[in-house]
PDB file of N, CA and C in Angstrom:
ATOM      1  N   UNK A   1      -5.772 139.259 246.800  1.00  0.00           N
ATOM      2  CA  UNK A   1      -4.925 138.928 245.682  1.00  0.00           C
ATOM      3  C   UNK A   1      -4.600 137.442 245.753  1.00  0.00           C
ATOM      4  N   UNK A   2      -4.462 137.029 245.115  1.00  0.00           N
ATOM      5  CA  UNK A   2      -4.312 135.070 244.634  1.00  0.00           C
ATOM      6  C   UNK A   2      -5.124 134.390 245.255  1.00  0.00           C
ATOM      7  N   UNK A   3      -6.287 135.293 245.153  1.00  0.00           N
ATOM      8  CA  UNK A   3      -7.685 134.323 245.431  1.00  0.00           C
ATOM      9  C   UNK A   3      -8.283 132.510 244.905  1.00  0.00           C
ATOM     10  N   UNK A   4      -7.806 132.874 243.749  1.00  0.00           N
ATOM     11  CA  UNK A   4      -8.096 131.768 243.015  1.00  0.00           C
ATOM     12  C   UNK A   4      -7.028 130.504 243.462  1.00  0.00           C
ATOM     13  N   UNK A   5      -5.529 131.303 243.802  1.00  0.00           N
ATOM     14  CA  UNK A   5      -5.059 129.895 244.042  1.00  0.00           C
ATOM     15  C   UNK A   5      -4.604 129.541 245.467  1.00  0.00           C
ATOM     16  N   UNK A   6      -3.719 128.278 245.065  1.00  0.00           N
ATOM     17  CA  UNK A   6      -3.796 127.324 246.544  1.00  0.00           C
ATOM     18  C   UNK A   6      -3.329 128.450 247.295  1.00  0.00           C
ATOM     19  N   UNK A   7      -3.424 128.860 248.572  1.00  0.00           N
ATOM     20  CA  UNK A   7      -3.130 129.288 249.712  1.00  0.00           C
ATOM     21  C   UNK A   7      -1.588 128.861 250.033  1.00  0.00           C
ATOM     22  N   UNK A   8      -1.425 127.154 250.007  1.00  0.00           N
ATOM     23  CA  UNK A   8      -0.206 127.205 250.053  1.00  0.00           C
ATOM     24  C   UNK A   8       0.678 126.963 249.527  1.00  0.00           C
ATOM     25  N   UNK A   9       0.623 127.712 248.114  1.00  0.00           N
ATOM     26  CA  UNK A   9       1.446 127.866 247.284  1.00  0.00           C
ATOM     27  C   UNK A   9       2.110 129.435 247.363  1.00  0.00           C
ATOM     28  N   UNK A  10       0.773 130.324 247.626  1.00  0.00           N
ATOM     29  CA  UNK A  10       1.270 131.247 248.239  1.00  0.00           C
ATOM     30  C   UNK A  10       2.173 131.767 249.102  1.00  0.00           C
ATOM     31  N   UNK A  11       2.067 130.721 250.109  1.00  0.00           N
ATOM     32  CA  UNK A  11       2.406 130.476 251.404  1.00  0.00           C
ATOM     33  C   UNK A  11       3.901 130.329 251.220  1.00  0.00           C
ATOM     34  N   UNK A  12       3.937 128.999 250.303  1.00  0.00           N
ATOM     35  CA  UNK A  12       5.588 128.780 250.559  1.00  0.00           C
ATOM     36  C   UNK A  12       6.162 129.857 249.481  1.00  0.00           C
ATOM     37  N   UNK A  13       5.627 130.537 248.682  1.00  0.00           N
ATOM     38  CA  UNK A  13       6.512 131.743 248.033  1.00  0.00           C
ATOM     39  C   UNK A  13       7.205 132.662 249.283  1.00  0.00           C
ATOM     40  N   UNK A  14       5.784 133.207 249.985  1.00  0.00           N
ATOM     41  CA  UNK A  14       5.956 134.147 250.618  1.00  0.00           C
ATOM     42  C   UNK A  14       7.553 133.765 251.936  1.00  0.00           C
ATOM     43  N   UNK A  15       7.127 132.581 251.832  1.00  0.00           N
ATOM     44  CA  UNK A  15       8.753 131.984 252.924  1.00  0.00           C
ATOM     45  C   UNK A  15       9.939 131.973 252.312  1.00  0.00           C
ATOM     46  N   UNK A  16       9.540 131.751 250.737  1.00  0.00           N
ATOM     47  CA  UNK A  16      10.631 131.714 250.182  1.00  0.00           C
ATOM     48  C   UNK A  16      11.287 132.740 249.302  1.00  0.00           C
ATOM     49  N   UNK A  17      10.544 133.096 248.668  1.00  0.00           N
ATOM     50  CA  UNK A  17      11.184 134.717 247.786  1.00  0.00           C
ATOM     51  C   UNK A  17      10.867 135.954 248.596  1.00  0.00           C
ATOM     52  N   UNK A  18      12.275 136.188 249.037  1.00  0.00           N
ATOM     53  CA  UNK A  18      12.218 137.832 250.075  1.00  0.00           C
ATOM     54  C   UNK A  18      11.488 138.652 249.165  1.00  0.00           C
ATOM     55  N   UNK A  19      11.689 138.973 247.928  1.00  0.00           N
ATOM     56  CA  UNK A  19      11.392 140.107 247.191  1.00  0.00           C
ATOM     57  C   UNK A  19       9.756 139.673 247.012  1.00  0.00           C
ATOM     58  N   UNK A  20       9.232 138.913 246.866  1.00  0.00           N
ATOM     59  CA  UNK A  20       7.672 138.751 246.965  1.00  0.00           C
ATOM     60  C   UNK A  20       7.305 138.766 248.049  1.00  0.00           C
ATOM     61  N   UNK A  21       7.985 138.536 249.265  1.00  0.00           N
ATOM     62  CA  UNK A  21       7.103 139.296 250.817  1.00  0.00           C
ATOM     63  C   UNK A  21       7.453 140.293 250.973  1.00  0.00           C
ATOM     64  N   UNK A  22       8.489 140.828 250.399  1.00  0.00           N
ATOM     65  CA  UNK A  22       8.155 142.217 250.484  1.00  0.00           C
ATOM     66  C   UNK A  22       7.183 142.875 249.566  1.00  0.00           C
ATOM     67  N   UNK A  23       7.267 142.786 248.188  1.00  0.00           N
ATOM     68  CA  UNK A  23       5.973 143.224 247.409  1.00  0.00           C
ATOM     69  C   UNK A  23       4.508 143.090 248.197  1.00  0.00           C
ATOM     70  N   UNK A  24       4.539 141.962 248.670  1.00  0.00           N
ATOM     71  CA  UNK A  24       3.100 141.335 248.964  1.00  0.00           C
ATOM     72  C   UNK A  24       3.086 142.250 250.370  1.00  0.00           C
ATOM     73  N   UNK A  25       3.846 142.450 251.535  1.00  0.00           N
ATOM     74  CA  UNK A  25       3.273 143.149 252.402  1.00  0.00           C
ATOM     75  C   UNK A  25       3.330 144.584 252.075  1.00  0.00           C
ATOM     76  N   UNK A  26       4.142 144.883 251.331  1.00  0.00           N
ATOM     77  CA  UNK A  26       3.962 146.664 251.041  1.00  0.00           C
ATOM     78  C   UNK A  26       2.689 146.558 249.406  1.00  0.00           C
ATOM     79  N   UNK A  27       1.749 145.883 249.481  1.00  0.00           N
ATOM     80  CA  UNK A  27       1.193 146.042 248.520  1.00  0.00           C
ATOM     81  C   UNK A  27      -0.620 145.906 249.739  1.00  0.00           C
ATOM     82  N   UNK A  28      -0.161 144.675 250.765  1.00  0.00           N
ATOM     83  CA  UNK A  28      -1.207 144.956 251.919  1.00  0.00           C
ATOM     84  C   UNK A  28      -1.257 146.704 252.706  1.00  0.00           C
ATOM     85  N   UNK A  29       0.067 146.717 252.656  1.00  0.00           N
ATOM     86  CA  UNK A  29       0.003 148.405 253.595  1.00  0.00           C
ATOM     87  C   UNK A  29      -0.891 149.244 252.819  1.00  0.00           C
ATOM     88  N   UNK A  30      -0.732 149.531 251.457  1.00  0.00           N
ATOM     89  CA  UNK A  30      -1.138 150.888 250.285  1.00  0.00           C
ATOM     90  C   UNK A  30      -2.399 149.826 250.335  1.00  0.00           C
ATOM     91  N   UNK A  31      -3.028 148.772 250.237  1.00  0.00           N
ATOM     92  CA  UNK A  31      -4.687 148.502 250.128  1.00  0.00           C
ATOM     93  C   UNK A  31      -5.216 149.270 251.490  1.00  0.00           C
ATOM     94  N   UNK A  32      -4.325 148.868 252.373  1.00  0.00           N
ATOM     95  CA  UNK A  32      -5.030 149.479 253.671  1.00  0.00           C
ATOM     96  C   UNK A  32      -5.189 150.744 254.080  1.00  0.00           C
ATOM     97  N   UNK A  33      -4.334 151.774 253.656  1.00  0.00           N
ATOM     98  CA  UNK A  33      -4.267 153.430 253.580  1.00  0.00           C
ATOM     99  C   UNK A  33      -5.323 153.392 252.576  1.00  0.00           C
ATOM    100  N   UNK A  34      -5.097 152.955 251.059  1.00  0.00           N
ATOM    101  CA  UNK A  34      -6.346 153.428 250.305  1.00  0.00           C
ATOM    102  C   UNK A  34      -7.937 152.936 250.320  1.00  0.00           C
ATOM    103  N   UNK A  35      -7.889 152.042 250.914  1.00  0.00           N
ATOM    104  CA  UNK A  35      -9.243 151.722 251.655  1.00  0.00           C
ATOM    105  C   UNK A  35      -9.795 152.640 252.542  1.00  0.00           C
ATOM    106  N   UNK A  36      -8.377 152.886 253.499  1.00  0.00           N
ATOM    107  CA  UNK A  36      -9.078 153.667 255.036  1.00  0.00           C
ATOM    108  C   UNK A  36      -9.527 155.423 254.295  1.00  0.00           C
ATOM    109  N   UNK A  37      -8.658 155.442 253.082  1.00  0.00           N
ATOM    110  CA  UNK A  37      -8.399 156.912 252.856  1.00  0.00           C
ATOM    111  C   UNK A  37      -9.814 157.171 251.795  1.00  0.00           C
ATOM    112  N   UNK A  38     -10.097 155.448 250.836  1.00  0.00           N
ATOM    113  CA  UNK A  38     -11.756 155.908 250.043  1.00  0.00           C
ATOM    114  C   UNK A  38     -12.858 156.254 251.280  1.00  0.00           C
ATOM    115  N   UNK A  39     -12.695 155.550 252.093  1.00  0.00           N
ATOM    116  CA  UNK A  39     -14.092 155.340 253.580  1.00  0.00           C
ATOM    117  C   UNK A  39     -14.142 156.587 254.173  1.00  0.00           C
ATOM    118  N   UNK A  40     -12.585 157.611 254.187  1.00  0.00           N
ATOM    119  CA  UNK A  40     -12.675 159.026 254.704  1.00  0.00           C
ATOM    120  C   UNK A  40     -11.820 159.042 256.437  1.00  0.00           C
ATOM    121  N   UNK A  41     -11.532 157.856 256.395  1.00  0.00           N
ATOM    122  CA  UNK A  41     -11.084 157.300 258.071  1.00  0.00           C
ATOM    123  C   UNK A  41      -9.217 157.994 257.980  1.00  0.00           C
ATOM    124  N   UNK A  42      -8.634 157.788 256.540  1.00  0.00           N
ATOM    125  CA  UNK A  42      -7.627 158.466 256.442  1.00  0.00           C
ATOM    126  C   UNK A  42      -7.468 159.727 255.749  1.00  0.00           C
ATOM    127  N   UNK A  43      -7.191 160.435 256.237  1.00  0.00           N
ATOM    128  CA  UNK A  43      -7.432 162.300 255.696  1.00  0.00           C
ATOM    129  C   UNK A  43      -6.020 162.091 254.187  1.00  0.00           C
ATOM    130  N   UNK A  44      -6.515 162.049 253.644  1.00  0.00           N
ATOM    131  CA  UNK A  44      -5.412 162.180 252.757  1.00  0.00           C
ATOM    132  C   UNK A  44      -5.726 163.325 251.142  1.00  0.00           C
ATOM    133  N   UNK A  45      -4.767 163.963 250.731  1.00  0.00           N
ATOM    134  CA  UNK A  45      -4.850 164.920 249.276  1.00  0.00           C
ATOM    135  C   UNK A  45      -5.080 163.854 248.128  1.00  0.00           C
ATOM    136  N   UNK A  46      -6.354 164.376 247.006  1.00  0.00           N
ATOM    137  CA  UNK A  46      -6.368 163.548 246.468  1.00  0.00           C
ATOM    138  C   UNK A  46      -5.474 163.228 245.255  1.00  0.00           C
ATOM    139  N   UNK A  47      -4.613 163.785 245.561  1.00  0.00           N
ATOM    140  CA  UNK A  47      -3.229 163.884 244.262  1.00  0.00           C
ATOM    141  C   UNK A  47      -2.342 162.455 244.978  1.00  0.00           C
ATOM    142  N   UNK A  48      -2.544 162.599 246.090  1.00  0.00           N
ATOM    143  CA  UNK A  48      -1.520 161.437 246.883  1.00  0.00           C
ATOM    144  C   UNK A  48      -2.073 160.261 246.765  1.00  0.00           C
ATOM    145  N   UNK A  49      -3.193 160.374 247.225  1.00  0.00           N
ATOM    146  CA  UNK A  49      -4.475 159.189 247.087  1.00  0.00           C
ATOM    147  C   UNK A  49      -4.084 158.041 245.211  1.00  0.00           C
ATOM    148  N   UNK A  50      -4.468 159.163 244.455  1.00  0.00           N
ATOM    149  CA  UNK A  50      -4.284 159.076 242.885  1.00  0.00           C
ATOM    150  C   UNK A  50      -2.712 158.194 242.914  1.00  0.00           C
ATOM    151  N   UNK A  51      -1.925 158.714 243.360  1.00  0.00           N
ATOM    152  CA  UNK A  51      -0.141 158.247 243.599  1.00  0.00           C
ATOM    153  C   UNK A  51      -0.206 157.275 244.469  1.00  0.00           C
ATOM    154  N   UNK A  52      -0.926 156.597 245.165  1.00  0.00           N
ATOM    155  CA  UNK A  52      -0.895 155.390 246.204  1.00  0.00           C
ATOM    156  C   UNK A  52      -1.659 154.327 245.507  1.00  0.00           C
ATOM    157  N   UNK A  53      -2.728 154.790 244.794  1.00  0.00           N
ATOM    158  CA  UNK A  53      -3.313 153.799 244.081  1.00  0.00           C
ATOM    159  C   UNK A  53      -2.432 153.345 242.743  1.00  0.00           C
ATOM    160  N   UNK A  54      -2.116 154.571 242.184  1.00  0.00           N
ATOM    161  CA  UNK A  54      -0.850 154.018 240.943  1.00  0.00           C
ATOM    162  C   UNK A  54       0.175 152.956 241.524  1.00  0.00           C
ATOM    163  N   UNK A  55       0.449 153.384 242.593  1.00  0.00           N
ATOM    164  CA  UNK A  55       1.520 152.311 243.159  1.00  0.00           C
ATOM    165  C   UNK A  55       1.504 150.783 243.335  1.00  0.00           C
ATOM    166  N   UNK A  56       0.085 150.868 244.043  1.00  0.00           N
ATOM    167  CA  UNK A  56      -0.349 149.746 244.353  1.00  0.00           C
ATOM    168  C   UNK A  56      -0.783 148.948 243.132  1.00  0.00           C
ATOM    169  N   UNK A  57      -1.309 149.453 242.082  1.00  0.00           N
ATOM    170  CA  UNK A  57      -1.369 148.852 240.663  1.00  0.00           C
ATOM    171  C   UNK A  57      -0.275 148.296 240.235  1.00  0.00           C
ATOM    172  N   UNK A  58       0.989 148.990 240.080  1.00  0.00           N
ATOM    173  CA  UNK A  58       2.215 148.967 239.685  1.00  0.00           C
ATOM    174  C   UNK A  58       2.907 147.688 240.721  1.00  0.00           C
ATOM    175  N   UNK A  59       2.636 147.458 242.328  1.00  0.00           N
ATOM    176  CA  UNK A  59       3.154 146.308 242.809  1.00  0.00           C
ATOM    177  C   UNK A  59       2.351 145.137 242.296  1.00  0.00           C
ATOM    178  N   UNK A  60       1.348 145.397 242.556  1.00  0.00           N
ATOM    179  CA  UNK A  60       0.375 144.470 241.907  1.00  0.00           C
ATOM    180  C   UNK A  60       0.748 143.560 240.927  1.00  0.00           C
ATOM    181  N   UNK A  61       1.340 144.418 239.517  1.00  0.00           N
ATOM    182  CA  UNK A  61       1.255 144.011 238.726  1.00  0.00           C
ATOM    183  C   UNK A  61       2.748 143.263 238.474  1.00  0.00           C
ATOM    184  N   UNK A  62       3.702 143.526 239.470  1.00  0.00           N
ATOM    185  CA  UNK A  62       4.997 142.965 240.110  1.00  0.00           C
ATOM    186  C   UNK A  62       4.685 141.625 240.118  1.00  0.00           C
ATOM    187  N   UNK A  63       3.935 141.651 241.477  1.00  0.00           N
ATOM    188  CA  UNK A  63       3.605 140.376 242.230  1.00  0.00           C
ATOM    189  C   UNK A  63       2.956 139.494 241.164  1.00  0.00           C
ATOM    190  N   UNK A  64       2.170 139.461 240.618  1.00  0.00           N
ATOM    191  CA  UNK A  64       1.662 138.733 239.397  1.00  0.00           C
ATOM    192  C   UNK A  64       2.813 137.961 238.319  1.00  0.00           C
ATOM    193  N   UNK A  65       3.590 139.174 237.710  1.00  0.00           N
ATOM    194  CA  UNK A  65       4.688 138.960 237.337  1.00  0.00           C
ATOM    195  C   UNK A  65       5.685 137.612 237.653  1.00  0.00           C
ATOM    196  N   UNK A  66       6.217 137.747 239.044  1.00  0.00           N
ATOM    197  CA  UNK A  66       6.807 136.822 240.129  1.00  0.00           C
ATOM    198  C   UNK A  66       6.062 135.627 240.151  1.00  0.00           C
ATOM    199  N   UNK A  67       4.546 135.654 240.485  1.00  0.00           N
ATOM    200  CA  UNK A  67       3.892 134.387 240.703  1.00  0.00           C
ATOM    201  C   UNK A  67       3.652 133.640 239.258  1.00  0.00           C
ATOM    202  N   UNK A  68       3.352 134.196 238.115  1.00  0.00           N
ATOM    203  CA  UNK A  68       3.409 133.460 237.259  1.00  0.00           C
ATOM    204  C   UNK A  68       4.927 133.101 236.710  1.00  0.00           C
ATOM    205  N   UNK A  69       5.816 133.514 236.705  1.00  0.00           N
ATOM    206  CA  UNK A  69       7.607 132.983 236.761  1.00  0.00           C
ATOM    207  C   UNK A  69       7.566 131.759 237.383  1.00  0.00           C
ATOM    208  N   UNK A  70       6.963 131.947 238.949  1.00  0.00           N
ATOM    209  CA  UNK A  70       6.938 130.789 239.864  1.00  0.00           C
ATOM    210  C   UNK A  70       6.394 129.622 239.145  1.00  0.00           C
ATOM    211  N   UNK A  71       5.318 130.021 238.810  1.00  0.00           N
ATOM    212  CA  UNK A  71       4.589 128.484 238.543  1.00  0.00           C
ATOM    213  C   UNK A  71       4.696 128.113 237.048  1.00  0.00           C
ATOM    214  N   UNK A  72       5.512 129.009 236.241  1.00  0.00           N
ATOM    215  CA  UNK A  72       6.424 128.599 234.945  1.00  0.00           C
ATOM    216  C   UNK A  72       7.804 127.387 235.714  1.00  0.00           C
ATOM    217  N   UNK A  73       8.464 127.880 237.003  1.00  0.00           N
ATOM    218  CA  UNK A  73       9.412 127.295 236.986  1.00  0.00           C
ATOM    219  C   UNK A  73       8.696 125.945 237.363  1.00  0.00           C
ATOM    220  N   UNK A  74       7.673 125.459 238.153  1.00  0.00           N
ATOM    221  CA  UNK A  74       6.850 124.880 238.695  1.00  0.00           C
ATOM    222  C   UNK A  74       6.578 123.447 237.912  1.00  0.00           C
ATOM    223  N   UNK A  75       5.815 124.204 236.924  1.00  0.00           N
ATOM    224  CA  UNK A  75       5.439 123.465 236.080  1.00  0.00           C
ATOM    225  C   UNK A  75       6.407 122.670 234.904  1.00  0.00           C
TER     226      UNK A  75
END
């Protein structure tokens, strides 16, 4: 996620807005269960699976939210 931009712009969000390190690491946790859980490495129901990926869409689309605010105030 924020591939495209500077790293440390990222960077100093993540030091600076609590509520975007938290989005941003509970949005790394649910990539990493639903990764381990598409590969088969995490045993998971696929009703939950379906509900972890909604989630992770839904922070996703948080964090986006936040970062473009940021670089409204920015700019």
């Amino acid at each position: 996620m924020f591939e495209n931009d500077q790293r440390e712009d990222v960077e100093a969000l993540l030091k600076a807005d609590v509520e975007f390190r938290r989005l941003y690491q509970h949005h790394q946790e649910l990539d990493s269960k639903v990764h381990d859980a598409d590969i088969g490495v995490l045993p998971i129901d696929p009703n939950t699976l379906v509900s972890m990926k909604k989630e992770k869409l839904a922070t996703k689309a948080r964090l986006e939210r936040l970062w473009a605010d940021r670089r409204h105030m920015v700019h």
